[in-house]
PDB file of N, CA and C in Angstrom:
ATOM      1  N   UNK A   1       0.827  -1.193   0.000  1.00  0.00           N
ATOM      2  CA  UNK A   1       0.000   0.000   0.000  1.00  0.00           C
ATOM      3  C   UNK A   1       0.871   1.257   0.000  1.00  0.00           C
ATOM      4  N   UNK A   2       2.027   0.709   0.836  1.00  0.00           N
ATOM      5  CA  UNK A   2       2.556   2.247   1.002  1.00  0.00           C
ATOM      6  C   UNK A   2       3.604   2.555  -0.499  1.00  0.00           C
ATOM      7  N   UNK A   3       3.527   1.425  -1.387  1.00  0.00           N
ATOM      8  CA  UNK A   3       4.396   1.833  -2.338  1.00  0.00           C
ATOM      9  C   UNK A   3       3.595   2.643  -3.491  1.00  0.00           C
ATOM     10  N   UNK A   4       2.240   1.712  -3.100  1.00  0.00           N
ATOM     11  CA  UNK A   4       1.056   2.431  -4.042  1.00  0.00           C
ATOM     12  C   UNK A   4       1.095   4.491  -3.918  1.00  0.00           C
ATOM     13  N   UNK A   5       1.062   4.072  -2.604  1.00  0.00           N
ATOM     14  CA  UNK A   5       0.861   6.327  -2.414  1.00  0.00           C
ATOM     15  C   UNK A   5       1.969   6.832  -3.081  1.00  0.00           C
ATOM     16  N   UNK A   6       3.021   6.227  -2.253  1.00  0.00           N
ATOM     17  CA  UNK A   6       4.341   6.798  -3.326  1.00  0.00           C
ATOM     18  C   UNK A   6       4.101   7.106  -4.179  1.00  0.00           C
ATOM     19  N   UNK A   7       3.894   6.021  -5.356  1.00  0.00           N
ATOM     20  CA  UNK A   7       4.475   6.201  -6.629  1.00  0.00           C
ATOM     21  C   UNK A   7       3.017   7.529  -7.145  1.00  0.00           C
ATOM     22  N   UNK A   8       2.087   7.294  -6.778  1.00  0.00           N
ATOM     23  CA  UNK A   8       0.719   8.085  -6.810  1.00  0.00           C
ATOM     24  C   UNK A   8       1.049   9.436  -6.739  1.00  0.00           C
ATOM     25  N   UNK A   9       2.275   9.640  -5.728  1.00  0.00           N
ATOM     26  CA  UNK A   9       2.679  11.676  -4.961  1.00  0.00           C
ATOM     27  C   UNK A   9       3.710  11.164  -5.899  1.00  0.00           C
ATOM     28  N   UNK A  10       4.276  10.489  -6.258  1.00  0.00           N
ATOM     29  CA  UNK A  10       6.107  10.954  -7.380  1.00  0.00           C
ATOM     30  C   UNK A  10       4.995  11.026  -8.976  1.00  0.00           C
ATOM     31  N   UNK A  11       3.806  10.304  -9.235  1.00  0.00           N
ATOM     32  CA  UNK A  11       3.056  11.032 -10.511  1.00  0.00           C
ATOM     33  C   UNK A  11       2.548  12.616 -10.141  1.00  0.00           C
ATOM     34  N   UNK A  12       1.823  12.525  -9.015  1.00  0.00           N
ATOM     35  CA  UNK A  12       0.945  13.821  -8.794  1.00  0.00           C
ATOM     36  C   UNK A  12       2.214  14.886  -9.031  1.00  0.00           C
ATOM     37  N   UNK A  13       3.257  14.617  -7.881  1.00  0.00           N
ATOM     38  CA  UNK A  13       4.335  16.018  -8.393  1.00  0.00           C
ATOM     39  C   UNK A  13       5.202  16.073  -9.619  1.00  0.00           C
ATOM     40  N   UNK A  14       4.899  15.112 -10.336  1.00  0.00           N
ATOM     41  CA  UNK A  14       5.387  15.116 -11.725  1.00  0.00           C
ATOM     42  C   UNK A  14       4.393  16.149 -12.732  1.00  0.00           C
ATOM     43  N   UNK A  15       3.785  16.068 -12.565  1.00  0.00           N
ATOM     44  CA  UNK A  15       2.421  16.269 -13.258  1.00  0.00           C
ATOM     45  C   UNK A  15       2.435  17.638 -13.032  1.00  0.00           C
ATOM     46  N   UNK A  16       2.459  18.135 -11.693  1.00  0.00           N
ATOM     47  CA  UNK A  16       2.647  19.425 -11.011  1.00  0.00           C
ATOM     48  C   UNK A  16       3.703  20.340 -11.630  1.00  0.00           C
ATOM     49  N   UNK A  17       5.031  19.237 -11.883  1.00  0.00           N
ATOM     50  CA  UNK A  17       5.840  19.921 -12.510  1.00  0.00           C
ATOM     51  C   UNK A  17       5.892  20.256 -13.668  1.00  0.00           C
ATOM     52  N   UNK A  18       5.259  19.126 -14.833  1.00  0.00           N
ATOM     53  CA  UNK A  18       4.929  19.958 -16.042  1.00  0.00           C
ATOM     54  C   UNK A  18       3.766  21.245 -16.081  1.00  0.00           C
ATOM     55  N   UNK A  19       3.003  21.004 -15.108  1.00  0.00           N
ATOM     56  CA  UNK A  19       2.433  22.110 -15.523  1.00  0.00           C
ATOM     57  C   UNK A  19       3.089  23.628 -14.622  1.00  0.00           C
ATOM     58  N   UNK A  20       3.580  23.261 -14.008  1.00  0.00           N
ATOM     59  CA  UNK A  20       4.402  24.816 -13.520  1.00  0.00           C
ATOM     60  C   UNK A  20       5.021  25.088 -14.736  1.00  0.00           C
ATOM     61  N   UNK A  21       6.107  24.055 -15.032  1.00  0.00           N
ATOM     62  CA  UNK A  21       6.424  24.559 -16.716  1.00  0.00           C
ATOM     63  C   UNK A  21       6.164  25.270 -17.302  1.00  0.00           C
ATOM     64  N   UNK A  22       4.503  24.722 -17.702  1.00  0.00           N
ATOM     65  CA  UNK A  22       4.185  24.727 -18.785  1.00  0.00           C
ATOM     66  C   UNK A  22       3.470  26.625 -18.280  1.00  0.00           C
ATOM     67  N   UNK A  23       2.914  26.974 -17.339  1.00  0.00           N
ATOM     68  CA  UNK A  23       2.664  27.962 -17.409  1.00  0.00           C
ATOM     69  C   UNK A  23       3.619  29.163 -17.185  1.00  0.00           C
ATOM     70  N   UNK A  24       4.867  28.716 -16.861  1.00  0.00           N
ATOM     71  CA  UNK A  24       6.312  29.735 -16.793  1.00  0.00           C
ATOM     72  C   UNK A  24       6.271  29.860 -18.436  1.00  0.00           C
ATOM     73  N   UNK A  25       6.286  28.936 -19.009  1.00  0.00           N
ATOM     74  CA  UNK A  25       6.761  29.023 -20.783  1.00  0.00           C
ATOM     75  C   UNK A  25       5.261  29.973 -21.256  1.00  0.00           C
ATOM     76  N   UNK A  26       4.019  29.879 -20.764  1.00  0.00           N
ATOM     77  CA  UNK A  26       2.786  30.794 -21.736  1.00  0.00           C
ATOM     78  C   UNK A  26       3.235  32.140 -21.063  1.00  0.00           C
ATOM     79  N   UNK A  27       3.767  32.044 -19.442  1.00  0.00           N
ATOM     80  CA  UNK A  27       3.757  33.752 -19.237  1.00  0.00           C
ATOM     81  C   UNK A  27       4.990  34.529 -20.093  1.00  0.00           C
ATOM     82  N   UNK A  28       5.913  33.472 -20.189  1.00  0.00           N
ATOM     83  CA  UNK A  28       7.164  34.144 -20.814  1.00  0.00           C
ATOM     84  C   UNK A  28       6.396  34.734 -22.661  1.00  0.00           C
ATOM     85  N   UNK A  29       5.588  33.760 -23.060  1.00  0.00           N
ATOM     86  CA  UNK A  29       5.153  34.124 -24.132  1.00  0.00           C
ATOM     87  C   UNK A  29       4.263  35.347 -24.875  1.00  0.00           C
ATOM     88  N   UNK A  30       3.453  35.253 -23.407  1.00  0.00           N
ATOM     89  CA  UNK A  30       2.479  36.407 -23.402  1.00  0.00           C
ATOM     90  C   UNK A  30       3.681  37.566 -23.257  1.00  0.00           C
ATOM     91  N   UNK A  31       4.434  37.553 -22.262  1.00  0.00           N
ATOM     92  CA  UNK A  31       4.796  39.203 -22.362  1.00  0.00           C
ATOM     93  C   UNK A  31       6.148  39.350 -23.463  1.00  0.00           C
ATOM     94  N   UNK A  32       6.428  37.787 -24.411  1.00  0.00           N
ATOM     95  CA  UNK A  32       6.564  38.810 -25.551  1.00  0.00           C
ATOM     96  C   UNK A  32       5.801  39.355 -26.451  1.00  0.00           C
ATOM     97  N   UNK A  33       4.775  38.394 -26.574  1.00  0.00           N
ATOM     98  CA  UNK A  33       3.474  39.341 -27.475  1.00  0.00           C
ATOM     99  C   UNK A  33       3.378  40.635 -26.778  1.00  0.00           C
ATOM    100  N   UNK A  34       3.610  41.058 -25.400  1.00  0.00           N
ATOM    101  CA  UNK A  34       2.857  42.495 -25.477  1.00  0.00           C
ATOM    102  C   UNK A  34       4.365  43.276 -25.955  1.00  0.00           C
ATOM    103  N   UNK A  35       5.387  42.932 -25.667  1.00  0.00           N
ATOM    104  CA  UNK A  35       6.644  43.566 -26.218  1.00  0.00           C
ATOM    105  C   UNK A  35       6.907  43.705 -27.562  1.00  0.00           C
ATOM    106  N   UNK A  36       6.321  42.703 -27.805  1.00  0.00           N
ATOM    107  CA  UNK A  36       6.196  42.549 -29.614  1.00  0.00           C
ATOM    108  C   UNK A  36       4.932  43.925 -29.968  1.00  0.00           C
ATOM    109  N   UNK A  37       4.009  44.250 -29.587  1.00  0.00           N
ATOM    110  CA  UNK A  37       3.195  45.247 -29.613  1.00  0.00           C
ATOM    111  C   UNK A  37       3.322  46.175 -29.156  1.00  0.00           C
ATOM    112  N   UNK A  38       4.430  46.315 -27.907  1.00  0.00           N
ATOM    113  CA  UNK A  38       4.967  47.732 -27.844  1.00  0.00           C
ATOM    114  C   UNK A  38       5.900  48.387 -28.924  1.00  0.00           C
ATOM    115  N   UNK A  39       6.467  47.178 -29.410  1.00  0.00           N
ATOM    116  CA  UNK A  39       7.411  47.769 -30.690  1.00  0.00           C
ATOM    117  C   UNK A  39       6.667  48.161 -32.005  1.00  0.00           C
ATOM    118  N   UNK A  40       5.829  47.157 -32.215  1.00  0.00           N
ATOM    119  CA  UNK A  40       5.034  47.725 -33.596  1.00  0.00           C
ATOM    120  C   UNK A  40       4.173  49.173 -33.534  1.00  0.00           C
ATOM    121  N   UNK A  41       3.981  49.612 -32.166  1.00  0.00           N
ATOM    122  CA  UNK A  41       3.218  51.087 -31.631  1.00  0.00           C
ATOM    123  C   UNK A  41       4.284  52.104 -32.681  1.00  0.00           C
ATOM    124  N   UNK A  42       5.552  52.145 -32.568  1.00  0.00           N
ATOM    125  CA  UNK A  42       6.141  53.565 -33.299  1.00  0.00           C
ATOM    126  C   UNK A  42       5.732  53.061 -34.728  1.00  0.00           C
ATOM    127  N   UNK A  43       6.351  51.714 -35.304  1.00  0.00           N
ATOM    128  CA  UNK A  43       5.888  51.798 -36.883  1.00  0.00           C
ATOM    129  C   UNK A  43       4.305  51.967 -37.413  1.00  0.00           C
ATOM    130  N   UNK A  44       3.725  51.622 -36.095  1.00  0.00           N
ATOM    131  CA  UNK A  44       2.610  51.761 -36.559  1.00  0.00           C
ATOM    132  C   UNK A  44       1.884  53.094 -36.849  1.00  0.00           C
ATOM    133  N   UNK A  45       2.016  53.824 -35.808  1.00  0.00           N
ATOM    134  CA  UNK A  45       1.960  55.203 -35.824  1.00  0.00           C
ATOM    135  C   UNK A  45       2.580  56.272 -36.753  1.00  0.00           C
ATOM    136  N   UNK A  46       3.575  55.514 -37.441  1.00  0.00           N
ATOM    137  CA  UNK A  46       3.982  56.313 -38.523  1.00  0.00           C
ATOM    138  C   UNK A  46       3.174  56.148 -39.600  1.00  0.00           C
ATOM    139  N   UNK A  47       2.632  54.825 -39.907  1.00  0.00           N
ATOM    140  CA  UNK A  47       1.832  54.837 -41.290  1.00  0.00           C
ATOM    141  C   UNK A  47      -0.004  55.201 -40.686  1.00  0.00           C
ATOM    142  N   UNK A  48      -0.125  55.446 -39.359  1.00  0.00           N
ATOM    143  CA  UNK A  48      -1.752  55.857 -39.038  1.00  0.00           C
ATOM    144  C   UNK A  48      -1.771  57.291 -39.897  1.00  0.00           C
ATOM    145  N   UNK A  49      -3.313  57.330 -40.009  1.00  0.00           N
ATOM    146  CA  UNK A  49      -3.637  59.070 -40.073  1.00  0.00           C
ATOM    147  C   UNK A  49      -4.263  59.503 -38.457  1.00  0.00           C
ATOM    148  N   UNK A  50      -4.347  60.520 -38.819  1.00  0.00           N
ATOM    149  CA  UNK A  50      -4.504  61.409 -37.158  1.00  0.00           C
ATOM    150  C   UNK A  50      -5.795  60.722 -36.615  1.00  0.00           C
ATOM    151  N   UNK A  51      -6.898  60.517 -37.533  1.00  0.00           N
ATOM    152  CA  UNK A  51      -8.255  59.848 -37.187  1.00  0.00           C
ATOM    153  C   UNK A  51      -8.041  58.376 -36.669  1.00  0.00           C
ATOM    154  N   UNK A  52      -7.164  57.621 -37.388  1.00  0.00           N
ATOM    155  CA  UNK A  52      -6.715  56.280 -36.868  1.00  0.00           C
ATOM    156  C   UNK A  52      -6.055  56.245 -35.110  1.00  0.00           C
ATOM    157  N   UNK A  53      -5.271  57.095 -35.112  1.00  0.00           N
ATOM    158  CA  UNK A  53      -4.496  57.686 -33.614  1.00  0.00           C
ATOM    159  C   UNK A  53      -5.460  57.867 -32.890  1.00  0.00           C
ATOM    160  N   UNK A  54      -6.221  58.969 -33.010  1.00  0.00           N
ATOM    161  CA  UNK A  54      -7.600  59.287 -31.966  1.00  0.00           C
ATOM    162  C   UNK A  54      -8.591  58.044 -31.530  1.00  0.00           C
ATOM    163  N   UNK A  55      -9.094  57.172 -32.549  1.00  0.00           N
ATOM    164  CA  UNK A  55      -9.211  56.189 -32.461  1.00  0.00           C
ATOM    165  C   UNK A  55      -9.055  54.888 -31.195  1.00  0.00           C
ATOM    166  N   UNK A  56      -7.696  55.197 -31.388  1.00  0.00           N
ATOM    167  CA  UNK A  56      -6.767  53.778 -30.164  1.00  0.00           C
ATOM    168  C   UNK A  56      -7.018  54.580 -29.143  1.00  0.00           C
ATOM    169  N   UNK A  57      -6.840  55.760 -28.967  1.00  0.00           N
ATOM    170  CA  UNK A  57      -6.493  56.730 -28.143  1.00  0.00           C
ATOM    171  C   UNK A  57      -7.612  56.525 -26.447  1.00  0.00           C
ATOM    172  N   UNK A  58      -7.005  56.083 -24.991  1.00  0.00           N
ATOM    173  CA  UNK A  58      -8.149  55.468 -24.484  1.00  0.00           C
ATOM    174  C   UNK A  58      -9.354  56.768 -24.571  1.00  0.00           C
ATOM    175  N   UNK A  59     -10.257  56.496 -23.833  1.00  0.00           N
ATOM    176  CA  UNK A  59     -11.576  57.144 -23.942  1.00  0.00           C
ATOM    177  C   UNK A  59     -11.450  57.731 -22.302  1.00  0.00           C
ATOM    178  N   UNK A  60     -11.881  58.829 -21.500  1.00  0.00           N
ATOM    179  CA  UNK A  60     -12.098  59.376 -20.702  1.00  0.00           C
ATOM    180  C   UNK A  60     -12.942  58.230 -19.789  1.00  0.00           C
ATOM    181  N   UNK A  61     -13.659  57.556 -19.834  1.00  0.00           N
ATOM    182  CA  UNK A  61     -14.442  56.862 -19.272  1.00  0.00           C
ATOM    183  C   UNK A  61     -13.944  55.411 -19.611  1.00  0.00           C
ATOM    184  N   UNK A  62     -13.720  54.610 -18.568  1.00  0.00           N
ATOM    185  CA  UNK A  62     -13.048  53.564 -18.747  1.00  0.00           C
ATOM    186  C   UNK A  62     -14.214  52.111 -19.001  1.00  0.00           C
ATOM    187  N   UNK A  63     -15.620  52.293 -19.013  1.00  0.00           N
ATOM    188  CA  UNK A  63     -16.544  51.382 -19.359  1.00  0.00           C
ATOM    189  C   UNK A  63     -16.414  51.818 -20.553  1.00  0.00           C
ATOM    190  N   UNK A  64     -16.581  52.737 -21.022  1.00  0.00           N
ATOM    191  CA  UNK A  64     -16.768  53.316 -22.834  1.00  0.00           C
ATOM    192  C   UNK A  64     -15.714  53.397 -23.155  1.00  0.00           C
ATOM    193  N   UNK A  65     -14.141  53.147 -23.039  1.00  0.00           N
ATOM    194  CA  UNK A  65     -13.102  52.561 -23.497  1.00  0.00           C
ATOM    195  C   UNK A  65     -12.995  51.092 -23.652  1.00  0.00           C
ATOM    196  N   UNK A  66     -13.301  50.242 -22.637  1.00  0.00           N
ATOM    197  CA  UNK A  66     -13.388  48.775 -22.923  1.00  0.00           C
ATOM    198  C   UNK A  66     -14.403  48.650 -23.768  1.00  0.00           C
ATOM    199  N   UNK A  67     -15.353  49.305 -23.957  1.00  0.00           N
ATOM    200  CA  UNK A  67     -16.549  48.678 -24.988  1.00  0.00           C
ATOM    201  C   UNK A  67     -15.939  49.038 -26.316  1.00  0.00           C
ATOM    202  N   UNK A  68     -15.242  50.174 -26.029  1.00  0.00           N
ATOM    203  CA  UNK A  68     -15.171  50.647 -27.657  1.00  0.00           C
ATOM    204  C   UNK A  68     -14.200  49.435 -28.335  1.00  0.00           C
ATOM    205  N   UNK A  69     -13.254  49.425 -27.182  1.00  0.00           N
ATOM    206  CA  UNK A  69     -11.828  49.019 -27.912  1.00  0.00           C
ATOM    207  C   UNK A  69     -12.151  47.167 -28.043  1.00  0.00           C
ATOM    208  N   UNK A  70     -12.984  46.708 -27.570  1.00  0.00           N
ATOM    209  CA  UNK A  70     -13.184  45.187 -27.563  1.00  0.00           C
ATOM    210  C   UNK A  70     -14.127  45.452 -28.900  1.00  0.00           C
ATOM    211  N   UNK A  71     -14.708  46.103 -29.500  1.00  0.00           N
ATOM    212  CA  UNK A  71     -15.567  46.563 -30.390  1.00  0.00           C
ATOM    213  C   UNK A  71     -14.993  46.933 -31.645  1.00  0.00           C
ATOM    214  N   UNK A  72     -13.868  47.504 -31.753  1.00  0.00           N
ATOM    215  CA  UNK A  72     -12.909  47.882 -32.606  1.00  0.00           C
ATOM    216  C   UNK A  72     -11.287  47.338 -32.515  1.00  0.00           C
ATOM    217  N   UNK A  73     -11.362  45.853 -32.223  1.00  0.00           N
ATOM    218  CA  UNK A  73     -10.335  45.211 -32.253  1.00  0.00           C
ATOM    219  C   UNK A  73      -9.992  44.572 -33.053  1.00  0.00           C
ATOM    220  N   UNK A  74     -11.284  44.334 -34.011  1.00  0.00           N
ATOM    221  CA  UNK A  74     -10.573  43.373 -35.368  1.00  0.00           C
ATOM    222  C   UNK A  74      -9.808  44.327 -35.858  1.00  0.00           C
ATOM    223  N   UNK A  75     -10.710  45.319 -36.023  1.00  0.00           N
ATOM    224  CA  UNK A  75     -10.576  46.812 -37.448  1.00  0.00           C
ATOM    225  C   UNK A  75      -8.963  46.827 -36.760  1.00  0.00           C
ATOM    226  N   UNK A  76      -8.406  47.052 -35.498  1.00  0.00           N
ATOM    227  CA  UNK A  76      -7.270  47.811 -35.187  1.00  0.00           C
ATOM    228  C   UNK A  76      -6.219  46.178 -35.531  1.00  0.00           C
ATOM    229  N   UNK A  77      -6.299  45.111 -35.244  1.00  0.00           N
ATOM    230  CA  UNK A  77      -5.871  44.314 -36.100  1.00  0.00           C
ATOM    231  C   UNK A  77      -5.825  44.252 -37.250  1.00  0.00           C
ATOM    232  N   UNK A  78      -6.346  44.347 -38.356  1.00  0.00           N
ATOM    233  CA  UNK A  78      -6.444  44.482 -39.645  1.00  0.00           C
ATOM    234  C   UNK A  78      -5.838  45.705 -39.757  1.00  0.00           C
ATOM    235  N   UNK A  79      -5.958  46.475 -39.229  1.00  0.00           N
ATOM    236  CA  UNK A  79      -4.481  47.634 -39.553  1.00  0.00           C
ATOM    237  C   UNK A  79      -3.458  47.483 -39.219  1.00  0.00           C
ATOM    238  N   UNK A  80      -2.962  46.696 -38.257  1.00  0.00           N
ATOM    239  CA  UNK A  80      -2.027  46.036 -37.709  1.00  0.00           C
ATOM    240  C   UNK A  80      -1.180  45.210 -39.037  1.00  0.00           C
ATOM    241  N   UNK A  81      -2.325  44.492 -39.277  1.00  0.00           N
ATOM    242  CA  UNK A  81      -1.831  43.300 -40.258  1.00  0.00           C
ATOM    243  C   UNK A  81      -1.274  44.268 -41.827  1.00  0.00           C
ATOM    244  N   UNK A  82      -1.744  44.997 -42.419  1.00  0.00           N
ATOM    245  CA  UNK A  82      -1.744  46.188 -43.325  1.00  0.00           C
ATOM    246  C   UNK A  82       0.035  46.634 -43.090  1.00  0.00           C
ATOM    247  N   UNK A  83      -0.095  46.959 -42.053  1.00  0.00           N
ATOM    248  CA  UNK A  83       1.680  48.069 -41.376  1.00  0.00           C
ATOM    249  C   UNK A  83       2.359  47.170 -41.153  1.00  0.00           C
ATOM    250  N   UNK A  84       2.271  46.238 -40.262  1.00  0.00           N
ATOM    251  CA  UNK A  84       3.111  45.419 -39.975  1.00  0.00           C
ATOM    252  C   UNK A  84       2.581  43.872 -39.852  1.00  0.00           C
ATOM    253  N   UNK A  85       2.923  43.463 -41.505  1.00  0.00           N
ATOM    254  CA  UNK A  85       2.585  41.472 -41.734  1.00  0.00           C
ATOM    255  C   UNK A  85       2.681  40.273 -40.533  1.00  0.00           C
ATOM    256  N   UNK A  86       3.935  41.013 -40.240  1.00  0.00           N
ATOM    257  CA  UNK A  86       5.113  40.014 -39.876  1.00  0.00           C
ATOM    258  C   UNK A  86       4.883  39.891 -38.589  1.00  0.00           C
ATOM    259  N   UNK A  87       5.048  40.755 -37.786  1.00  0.00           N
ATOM    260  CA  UNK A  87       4.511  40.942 -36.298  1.00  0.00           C
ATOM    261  C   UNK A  87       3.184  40.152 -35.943  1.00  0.00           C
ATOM    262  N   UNK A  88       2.286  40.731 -37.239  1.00  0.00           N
ATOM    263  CA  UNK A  88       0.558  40.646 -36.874  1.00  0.00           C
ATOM    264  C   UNK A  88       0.390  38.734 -36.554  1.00  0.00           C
ATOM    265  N   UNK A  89       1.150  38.460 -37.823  1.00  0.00           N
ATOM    266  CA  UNK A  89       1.093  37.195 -38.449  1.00  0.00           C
ATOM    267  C   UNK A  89       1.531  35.827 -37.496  1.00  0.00           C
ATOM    268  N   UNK A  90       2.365  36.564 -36.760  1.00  0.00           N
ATOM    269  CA  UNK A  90       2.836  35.852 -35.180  1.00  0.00           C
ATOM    270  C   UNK A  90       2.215  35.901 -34.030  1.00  0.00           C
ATOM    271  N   UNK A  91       1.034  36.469 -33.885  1.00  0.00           N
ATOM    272  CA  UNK A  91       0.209  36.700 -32.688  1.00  0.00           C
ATOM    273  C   UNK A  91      -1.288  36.457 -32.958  1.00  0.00           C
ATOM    274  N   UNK A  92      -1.312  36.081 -34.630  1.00  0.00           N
ATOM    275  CA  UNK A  92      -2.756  36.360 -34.679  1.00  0.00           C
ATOM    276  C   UNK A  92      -3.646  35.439 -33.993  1.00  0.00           C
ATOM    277  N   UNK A  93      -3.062  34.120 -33.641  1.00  0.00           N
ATOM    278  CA  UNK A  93      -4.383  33.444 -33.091  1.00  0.00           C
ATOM    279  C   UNK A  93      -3.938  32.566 -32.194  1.00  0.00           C
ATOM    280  N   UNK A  94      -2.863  33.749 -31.850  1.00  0.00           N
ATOM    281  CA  UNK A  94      -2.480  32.959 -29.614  1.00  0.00           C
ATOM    282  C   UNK A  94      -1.701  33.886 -29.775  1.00  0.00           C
ATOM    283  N   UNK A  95      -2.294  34.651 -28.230  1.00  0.00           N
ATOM    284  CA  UNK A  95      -2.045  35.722 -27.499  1.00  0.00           C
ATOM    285  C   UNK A  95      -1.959  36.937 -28.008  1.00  0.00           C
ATOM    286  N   UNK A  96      -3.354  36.855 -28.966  1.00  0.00           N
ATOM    287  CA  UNK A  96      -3.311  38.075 -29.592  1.00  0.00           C
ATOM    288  C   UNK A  96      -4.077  39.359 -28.795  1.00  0.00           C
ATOM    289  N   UNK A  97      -4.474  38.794 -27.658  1.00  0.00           N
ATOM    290  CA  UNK A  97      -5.031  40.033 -26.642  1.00  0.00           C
ATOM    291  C   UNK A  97      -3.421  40.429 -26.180  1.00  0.00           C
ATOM    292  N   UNK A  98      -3.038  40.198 -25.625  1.00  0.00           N
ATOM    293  CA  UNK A  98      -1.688  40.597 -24.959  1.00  0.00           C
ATOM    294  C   UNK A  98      -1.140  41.333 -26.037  1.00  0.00           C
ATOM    295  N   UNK A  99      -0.513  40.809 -27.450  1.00  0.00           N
ATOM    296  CA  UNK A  99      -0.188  41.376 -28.298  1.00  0.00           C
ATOM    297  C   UNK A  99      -0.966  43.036 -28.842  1.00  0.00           C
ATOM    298  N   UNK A 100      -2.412  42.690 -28.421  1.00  0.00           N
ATOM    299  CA  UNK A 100      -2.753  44.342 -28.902  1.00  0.00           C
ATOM    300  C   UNK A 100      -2.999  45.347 -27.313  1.00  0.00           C
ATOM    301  N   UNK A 101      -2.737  44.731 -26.592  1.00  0.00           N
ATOM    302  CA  UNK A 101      -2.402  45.883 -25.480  1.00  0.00           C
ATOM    303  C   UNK A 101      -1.082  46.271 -24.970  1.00  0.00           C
ATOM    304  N   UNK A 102      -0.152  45.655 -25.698  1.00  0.00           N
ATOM    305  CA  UNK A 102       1.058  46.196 -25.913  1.00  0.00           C
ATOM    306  C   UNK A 102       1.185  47.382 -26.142  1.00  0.00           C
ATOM    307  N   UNK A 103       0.630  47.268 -28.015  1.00  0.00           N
ATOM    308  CA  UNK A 103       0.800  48.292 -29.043  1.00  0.00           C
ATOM    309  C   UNK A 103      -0.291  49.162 -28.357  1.00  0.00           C
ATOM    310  N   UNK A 104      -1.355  49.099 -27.937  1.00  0.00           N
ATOM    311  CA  UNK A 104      -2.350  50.484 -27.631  1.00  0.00           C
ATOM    312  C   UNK A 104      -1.822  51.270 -26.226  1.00  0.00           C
ATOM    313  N   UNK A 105      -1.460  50.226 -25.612  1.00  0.00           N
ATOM    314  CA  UNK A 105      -0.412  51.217 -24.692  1.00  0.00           C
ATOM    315  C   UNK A 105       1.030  51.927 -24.768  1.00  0.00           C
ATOM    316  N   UNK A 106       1.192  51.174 -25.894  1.00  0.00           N
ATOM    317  CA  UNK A 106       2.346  51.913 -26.432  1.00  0.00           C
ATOM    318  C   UNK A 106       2.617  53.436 -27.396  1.00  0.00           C
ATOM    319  N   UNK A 107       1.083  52.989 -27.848  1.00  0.00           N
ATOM    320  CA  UNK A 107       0.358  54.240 -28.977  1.00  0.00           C
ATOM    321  C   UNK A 107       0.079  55.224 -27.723  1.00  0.00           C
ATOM    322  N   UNK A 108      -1.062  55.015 -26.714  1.00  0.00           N
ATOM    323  CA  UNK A 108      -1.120  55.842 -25.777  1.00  0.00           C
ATOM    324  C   UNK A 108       0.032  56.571 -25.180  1.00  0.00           C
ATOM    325  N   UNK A 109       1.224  55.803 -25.025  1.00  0.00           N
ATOM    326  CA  UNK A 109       2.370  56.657 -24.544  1.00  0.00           C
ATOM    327  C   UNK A 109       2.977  57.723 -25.697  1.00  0.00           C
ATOM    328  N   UNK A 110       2.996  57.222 -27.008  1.00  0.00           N
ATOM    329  CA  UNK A 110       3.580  58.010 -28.110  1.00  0.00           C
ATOM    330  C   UNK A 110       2.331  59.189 -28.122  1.00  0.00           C
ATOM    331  N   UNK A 111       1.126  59.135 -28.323  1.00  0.00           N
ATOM    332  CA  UNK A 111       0.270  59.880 -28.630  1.00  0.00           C
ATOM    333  C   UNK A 111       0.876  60.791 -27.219  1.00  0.00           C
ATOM    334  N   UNK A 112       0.502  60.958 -26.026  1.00  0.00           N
ATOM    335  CA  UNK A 112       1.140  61.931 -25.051  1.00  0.00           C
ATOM    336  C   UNK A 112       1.998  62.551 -25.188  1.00  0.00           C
ATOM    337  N   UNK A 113       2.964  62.070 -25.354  1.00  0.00           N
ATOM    338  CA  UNK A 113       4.421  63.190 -25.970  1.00  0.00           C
ATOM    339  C   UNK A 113       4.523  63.563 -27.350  1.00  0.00           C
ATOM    340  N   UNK A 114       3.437  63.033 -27.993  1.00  0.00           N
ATOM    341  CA  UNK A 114       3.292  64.604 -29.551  1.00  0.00           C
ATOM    342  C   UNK A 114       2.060  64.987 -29.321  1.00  0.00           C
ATOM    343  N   UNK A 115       1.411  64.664 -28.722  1.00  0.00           N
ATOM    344  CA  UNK A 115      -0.284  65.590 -28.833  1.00  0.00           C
ATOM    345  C   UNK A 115       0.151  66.853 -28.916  1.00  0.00           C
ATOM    346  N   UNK A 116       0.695  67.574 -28.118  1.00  0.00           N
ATOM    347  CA  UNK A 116       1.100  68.776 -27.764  1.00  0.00           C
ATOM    348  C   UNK A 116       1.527  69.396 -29.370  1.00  0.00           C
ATOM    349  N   UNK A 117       2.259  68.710 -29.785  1.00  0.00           N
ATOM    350  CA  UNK A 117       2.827  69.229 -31.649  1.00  0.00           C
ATOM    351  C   UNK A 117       1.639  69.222 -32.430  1.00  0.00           C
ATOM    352  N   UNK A 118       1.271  68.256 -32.449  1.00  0.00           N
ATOM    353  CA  UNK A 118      -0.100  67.896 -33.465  1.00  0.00           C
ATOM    354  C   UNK A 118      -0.913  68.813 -33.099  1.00  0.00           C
ATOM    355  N   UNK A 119      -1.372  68.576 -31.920  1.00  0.00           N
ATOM    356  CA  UNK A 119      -2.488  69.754 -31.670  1.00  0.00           C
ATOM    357  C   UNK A 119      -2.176  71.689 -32.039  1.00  0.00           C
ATOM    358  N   UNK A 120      -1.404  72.082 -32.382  1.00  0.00           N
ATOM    359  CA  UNK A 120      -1.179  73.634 -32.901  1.00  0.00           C
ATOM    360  C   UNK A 120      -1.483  73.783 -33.860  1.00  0.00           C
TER     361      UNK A 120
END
């Protein structure tokens, strides 16, 4: 009996251990998708027009920012995919949430330090 439990706790913490693994390897993954989307924020922003920028740009009200932006996430993907193939093409269908709150927080930071230019 007692070899039975054993071997039962040397599977259970085996098991334990792939999956600690396995979720060290998705977090490492996720935050390169959002790094990968902080980088595509400057190229991207170079080929937006000003209406596209305003757009990402969050919303004053943070219920009517999540609605908008879960609402307008293909469209901002598909522009994504347009500017940058290559990037898009690697995130599109795992961890492509992480991947676009990278880039919109990254746009949000670029948009702050030129609003001030643009806007004159």
């Amino acid at each position: 009996m007692k070899k039975v439990v054993e071997k039962l706790r040397a599977e259970k913490a085996s098991i334990e251990l792939k999956k600690a693994e396995m979720q060290g390897r998705q977090s490492e993954e996720i935050e390169e998708a959002y790094r990968t989307g902080m980088r595509v924020a400057a190229k991207w922003i170079r080929g937006a027009s000003y209406q596209e920028i305003k757009d990402v740009v969050k919303r004053p009200n943070a219920r009517h920012d999540a609605d908008y932006f879960s609402f307008m996430r293909s469209i901002y993907f598909t522009s994504l995919e347009k500017i940058c193939p290559e990037e898009s093409k690697q995130f599109k269908w795992i961890y492509n949430e992480a991947f676009l709150n990278g880039w919109r927080e990254e746009v949000n930071n670029i948009w702050e330090s030129i609003k001030d230019e643009v806007n004159r």
